[in-house]
C-alpha atoms as a PDB file:
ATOM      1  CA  UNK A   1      81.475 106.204  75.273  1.00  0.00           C
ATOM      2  CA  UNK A   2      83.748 107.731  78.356  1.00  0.00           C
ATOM      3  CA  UNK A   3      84.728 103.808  78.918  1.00  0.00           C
ATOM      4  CA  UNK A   4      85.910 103.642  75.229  1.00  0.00           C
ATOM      5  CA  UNK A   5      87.835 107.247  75.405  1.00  0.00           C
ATOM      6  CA  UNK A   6      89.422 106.226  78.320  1.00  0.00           C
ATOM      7  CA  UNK A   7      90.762 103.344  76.940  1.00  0.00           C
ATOM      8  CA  UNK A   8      91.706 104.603  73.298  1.00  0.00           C
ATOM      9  CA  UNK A   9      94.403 107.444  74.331  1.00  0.00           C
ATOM     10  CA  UNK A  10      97.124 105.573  76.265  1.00  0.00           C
ATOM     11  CA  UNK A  11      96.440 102.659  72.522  1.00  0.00           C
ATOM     12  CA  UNK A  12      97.531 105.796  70.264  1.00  0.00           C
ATOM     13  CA  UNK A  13      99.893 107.186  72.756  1.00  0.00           C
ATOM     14  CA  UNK A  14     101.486 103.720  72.816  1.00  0.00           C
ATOM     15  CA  UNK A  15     101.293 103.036  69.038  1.00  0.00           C
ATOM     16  CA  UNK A  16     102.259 106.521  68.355  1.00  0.00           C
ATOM     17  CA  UNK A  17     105.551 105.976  70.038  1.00  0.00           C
ATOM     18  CA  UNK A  18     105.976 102.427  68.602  1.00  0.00           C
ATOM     19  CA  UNK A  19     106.001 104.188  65.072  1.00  0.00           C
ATOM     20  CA  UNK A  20     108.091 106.831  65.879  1.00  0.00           C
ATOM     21  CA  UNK A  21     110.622 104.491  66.178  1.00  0.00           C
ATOM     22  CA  UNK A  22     110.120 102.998  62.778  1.00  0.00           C
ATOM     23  CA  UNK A  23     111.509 105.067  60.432  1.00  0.00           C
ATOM     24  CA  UNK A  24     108.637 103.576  57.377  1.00  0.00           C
ATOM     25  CA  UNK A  25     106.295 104.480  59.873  1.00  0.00           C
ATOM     26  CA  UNK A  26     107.384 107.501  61.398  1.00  0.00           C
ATOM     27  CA  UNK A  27     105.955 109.965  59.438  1.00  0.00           C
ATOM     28  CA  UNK A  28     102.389 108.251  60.198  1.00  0.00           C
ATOM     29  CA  UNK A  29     103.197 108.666  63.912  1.00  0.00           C
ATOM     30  CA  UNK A  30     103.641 112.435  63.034  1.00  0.00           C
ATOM     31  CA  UNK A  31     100.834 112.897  61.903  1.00  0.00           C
ATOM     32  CA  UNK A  32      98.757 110.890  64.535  1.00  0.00           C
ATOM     33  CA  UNK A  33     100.665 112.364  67.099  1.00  0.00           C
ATOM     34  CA  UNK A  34     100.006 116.131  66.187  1.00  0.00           C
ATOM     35  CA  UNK A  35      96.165 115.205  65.394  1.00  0.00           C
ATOM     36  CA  UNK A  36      95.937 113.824  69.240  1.00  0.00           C
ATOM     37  CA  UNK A  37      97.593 116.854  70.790  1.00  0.00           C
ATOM     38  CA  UNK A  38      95.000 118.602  68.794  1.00  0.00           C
ATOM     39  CA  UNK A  39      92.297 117.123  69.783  1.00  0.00           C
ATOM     40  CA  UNK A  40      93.319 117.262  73.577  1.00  0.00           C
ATOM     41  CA  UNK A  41      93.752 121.015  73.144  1.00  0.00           C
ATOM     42  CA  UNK A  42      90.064 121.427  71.659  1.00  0.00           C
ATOM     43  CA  UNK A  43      88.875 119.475  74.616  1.00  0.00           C
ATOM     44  CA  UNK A  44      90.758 120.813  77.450  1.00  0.00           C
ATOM     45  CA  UNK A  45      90.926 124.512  75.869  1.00  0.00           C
ATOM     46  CA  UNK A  46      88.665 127.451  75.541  1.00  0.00           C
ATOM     47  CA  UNK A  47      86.157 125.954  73.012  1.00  0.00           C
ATOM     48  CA  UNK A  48      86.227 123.064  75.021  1.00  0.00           C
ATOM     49  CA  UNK A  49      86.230 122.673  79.233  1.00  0.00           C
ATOM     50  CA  UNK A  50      88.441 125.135  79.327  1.00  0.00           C
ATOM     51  CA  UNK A  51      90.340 123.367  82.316  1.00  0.00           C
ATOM     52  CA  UNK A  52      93.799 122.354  83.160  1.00  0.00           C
ATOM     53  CA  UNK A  53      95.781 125.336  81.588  1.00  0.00           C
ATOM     54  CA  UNK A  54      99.287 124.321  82.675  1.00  0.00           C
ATOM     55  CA  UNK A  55      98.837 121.849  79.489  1.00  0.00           C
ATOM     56  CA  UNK A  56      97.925 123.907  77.147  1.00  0.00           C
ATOM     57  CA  UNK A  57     101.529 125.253  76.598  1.00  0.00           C
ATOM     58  CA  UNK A  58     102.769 121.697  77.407  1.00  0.00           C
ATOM     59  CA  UNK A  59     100.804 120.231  74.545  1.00  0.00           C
ATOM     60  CA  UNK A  60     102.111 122.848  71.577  1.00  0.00           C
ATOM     61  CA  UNK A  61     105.445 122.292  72.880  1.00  0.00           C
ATOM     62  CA  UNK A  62     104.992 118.396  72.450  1.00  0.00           C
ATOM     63  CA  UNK A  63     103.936 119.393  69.036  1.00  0.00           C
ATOM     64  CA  UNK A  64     106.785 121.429  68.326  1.00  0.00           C
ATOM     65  CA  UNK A  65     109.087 118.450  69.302  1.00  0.00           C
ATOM     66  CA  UNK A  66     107.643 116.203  67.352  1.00  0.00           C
ATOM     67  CA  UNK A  67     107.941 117.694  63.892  1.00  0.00           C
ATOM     68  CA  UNK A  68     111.585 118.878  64.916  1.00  0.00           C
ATOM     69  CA  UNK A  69     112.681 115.617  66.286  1.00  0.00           C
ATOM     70  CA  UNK A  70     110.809 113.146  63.985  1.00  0.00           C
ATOM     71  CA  UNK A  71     109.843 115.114  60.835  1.00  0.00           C
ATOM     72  CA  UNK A  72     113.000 115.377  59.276  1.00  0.00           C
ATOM     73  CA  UNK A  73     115.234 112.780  58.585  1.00  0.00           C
ATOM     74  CA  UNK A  74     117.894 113.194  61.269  1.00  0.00           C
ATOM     75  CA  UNK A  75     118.641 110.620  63.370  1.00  0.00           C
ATOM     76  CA  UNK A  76     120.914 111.168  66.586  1.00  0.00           C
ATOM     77  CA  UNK A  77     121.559 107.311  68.198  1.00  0.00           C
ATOM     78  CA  UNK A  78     121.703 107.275  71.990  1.00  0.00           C
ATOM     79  CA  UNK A  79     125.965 106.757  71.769  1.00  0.00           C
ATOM     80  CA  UNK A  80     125.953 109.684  69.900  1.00  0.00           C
ATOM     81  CA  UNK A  81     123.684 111.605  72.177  1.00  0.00           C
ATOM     82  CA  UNK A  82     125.945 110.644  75.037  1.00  0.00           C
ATOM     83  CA  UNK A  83     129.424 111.254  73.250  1.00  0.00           C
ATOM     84  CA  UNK A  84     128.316 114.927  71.756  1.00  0.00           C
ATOM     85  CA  UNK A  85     130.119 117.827  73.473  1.00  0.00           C
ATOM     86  CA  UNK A  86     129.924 119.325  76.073  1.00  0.00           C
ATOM     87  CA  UNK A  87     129.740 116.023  77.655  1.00  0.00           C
ATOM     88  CA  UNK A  88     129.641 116.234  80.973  1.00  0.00           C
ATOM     89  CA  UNK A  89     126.329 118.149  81.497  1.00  0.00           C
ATOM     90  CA  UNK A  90     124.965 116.696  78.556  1.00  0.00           C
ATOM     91  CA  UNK A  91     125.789 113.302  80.676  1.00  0.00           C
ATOM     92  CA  UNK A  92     124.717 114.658  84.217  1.00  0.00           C
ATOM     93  CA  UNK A  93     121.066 115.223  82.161  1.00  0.00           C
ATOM     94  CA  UNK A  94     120.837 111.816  80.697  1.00  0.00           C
ATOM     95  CA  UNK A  95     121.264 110.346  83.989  1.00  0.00           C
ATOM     96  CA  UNK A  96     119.384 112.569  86.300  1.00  0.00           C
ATOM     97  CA  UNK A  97     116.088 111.905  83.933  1.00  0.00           C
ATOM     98  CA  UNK A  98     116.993 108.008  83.701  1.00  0.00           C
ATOM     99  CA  UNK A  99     118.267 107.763  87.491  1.00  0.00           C
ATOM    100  CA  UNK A 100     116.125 110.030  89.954  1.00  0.00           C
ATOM    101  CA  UNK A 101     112.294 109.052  88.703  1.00  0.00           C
ATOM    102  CA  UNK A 102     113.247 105.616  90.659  1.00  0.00           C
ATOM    103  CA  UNK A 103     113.915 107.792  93.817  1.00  0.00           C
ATOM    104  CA  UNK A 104     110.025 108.110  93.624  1.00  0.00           C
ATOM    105  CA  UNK A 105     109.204 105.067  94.612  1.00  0.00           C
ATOM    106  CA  UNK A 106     110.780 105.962  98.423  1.00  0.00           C
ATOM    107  CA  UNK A 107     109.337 109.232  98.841  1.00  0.00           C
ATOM    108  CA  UNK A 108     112.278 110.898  97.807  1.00  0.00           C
ATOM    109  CA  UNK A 109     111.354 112.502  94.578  1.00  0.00           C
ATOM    110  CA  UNK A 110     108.253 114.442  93.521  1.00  0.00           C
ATOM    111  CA  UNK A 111     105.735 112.402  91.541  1.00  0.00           C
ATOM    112  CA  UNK A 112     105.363 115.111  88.966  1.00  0.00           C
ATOM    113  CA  UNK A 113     108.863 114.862  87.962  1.00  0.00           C
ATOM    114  CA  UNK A 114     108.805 110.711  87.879  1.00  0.00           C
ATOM    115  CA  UNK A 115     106.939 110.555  84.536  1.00  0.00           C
ATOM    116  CA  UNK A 116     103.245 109.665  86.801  1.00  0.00           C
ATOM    117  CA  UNK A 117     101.524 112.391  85.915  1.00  0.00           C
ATOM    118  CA  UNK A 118      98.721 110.085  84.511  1.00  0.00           C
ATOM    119  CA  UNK A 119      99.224 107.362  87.311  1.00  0.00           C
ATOM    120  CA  UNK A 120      96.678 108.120  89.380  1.00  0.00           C
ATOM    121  CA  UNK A 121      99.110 107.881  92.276  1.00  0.00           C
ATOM    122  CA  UNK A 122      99.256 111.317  93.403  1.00  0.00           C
ATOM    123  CA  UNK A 123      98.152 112.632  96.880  1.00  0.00           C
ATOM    124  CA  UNK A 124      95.261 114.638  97.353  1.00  0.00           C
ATOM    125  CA  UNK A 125      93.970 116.293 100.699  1.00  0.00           C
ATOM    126  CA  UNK A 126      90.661 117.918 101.671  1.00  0.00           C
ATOM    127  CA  UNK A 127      90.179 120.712 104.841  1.00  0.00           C
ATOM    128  CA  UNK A 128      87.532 120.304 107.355  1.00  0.00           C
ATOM    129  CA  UNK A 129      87.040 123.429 109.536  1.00  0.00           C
ATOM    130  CA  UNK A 130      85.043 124.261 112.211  1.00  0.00           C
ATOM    131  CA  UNK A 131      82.932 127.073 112.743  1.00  0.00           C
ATOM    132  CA  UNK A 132      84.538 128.855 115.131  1.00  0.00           C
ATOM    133  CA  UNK A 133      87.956 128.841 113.003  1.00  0.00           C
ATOM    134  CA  UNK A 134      85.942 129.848 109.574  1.00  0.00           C
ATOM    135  CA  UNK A 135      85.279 133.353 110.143  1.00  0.00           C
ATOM    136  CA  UNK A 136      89.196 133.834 110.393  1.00  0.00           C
ATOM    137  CA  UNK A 137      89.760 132.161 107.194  1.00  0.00           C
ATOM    138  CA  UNK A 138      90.721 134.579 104.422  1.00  0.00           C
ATOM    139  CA  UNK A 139      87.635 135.064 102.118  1.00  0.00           C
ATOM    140  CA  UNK A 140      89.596 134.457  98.850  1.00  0.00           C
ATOM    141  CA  UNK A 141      90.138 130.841 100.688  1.00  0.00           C
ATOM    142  CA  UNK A 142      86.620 131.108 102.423  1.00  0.00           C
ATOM    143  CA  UNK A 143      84.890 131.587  99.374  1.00  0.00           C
ATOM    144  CA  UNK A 144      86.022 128.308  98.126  1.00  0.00           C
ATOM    145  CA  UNK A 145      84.418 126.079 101.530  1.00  0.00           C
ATOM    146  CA  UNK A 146      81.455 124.351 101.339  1.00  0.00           C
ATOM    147  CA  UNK A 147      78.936 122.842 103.554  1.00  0.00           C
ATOM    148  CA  UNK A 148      78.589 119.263 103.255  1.00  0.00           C
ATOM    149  CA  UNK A 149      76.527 118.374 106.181  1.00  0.00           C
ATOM    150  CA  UNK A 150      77.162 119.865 108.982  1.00  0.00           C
ATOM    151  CA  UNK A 151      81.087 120.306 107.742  1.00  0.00           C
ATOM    152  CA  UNK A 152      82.703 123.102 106.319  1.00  0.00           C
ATOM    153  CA  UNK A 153      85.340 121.475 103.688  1.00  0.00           C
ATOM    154  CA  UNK A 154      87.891 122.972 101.775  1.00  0.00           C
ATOM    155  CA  UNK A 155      88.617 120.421  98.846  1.00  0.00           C
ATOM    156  CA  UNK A 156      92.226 121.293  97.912  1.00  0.00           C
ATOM    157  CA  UNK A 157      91.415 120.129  94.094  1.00  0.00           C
ATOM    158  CA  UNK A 158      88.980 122.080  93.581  1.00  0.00           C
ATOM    159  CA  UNK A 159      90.327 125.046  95.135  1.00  0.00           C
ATOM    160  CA  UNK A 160      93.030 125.185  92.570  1.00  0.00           C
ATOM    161  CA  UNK A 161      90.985 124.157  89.582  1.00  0.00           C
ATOM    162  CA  UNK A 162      88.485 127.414  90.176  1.00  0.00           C
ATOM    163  CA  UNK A 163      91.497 129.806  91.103  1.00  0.00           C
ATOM    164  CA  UNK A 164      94.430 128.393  88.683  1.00  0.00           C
ATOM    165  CA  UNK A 165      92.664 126.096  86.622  1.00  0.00           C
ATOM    166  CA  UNK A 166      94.900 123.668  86.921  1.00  0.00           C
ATOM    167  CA  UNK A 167      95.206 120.844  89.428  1.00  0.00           C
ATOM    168  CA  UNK A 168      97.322 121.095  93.028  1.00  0.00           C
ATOM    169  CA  UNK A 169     100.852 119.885  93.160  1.00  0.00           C
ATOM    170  CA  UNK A 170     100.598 116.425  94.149  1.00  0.00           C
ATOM    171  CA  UNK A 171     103.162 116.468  97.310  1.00  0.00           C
ATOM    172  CA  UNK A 172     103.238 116.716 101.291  1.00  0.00           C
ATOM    173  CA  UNK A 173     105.816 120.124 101.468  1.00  0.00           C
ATOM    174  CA  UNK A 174     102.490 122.244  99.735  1.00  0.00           C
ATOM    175  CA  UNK A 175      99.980 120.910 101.901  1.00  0.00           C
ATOM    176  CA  UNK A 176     102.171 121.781 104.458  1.00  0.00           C
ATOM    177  CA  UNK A 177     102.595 125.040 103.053  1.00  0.00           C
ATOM    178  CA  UNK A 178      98.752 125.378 103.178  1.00  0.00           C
ATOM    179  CA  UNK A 179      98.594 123.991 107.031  1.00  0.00           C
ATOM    180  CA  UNK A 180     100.685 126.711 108.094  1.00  0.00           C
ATOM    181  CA  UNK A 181      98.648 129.491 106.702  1.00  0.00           C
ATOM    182  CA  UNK A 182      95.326 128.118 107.454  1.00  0.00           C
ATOM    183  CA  UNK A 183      96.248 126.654 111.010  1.00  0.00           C
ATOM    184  CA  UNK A 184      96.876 130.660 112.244  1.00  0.00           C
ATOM    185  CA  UNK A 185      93.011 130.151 112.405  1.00  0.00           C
ATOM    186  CA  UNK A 186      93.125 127.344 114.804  1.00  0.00           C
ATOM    187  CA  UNK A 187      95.192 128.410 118.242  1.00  0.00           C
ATOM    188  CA  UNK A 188      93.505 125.524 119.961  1.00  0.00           C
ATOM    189  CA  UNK A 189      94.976 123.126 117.331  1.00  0.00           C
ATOM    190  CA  UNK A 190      91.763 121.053 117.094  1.00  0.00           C
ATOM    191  CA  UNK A 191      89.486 123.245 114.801  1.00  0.00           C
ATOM    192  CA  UNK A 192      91.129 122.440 111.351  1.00  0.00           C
ATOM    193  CA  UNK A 193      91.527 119.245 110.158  1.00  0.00           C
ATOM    194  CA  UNK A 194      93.503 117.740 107.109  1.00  0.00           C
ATOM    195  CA  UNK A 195      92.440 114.354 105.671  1.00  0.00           C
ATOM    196  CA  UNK A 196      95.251 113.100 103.676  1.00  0.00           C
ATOM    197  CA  UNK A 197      95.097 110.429 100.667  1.00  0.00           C
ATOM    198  CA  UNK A 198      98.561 109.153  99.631  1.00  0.00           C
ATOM    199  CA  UNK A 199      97.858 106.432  97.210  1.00  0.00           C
ATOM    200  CA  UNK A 200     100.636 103.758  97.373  1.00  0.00           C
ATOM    201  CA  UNK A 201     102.261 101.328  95.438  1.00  0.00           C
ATOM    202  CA  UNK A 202     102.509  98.897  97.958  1.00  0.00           C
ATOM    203  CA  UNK A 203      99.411  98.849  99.736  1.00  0.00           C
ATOM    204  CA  UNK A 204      95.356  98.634  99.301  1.00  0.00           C
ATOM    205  CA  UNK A 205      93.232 100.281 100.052  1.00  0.00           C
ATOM    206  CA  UNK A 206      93.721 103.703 100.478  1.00  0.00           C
ATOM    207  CA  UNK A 207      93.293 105.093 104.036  1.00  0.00           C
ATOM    208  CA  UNK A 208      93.536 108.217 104.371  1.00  0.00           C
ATOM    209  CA  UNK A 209      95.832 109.982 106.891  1.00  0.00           C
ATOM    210  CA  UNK A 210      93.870 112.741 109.576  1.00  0.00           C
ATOM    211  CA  UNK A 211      95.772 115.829 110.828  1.00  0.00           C
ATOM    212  CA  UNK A 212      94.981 118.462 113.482  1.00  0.00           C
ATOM    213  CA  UNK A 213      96.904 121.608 113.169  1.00  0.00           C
ATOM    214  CA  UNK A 214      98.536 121.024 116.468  1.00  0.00           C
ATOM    215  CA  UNK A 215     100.111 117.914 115.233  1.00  0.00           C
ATOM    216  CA  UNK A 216     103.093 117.561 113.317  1.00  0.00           C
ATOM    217  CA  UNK A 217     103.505 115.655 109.627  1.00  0.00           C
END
C-alpha cells in the first residue's frame, strides 16, 4: 500500500497541473488540488504524524494560491506578466526563479531553493563522537546521541526532527555551522567525526565523505 502511495502523489500532482492549464478542466484541478493539500495536512499534522511543521503553513498557502490564481476566471499570459509595471523588478524576479535553480547543478545554489525539495538529492550528515569528547557536549545536543555499538552518533536528521520537527537544511555552510560548535569538544581534532552523504547527479553510488574536526571542508 506505501508502494502504491508513493507512486500516486507526484500522478495527481502532475495531472493536477496539466488541468490547471486547461481552462474546461481547471476548475476540476481546483478541486483535486485543494483535496490533496488536505489530505497531506491530515497526514503530516496534529491528527496525523504530526511531523514536518515547516509545511504546514506552506501547504495552506498553496491552497490559498490556488483558488486566487485558478478559481476565478482571470487569466494573466506570461507577455503580460513580463510587460506589467514596475517592470524591472517584476523582470529581475522572473529571471532569478527561471535562471539561478540551474546554478544548482555546480554547487552554487542551495538545493532548497532549486525546486528539489522532493529529489532525494539533498545531503545529509551523521556525528560520531568519542567518549572522551561526549561529556563536553552540551546536553540539549547530548541528549539527542545514541549508542550504536560501541559509537556514540549524533544523526543530524533526527536531531532536527525531535527538536524542530522539521528536517535539517540540506547544505555544507550548516554542517559547518554545527562542526564549529561541536568541534570546541575535540582539541585533539580526532575525537569527532562527520560522515558526509552528498548525493550527486553525476555519480553512483553514494560514498560518503569522513571529516575530523581538525580538518578543513
Amino acid at each position: 500500500m506505501v508502494e502504491v502511495f508513493r507512486y500516486m502523489f507526484p500522478a495527481v500532482e502532475f495531472i493536477v497541473g496539466v488541468g490547471l492549464l486547461v481552462p474546461r478542466l481547471r476548475r476540476t484541478a481546483v478541486l483535486i488540488g485543494l483535496l490533496t493539500h488536505v489530505f497531506i495536512l491530515y497526514a503530516i499534522g496534529p491528527l496525523g504524524h504530526n511531523a514536518n511543521q515547516a509545511i504546514w503553513p506552506w501547504n495552506v498557502a498553496m491552497m490559498g494560491a490556488l483558488v486566487i490564481l485558478f478559481a476565478g476566471n482571470i487569466h494573466i499570459g506570461f507577455g503580460r506578466l513580463w510587460s506589467l509595471r514596475p517592470a524591472l523588478p517584476r523582470r529581475a524576479v522572473l529571471l532569478a526563479v527561471l535562471c539561478l535553480p540551474g546554478l544548482n547543478f555546480v554547487g552554487l545554489w542551495d538545493s532548497y531553493l532549486s525546486w528539489s525539495l522532493y529529489s532525494g538529492i539533498k545531503l545529509e550528515g551523521s556525528v560520531y563522537i568519542d567518549d572522551p569528547a561526549l561529556a563536553c557536549i552540551p546536553d540539549s545536543v547530548r541528549r539527542h546521541v545514541s549508542k550504536v555499538g560501541d559509537t556514540n552518533v549524533l544523526a543530524i536528521w533526527d536531531w532536527a526532527m525531535q527538536v524542530m520537527h522539521v528536517p535539517p537544511y540540506p547544505e555544507r555552510w550548516v554542517y559547518r555551522r554545527i562542526r564549529d560548535q561541536i568541534c570546541i569538544c575535540d582539541p585533539r581534532g580526532d575525537l569527532i567525526v562527520f560522515d558526509i552523504w552528498d548525493p550527486s547527479r553525476w555519480r553512483l553510488p553514494i560514498i560518503p565523505e569522513e571529516y575530523q574536526c581538525g580538518e578543513p571542508w
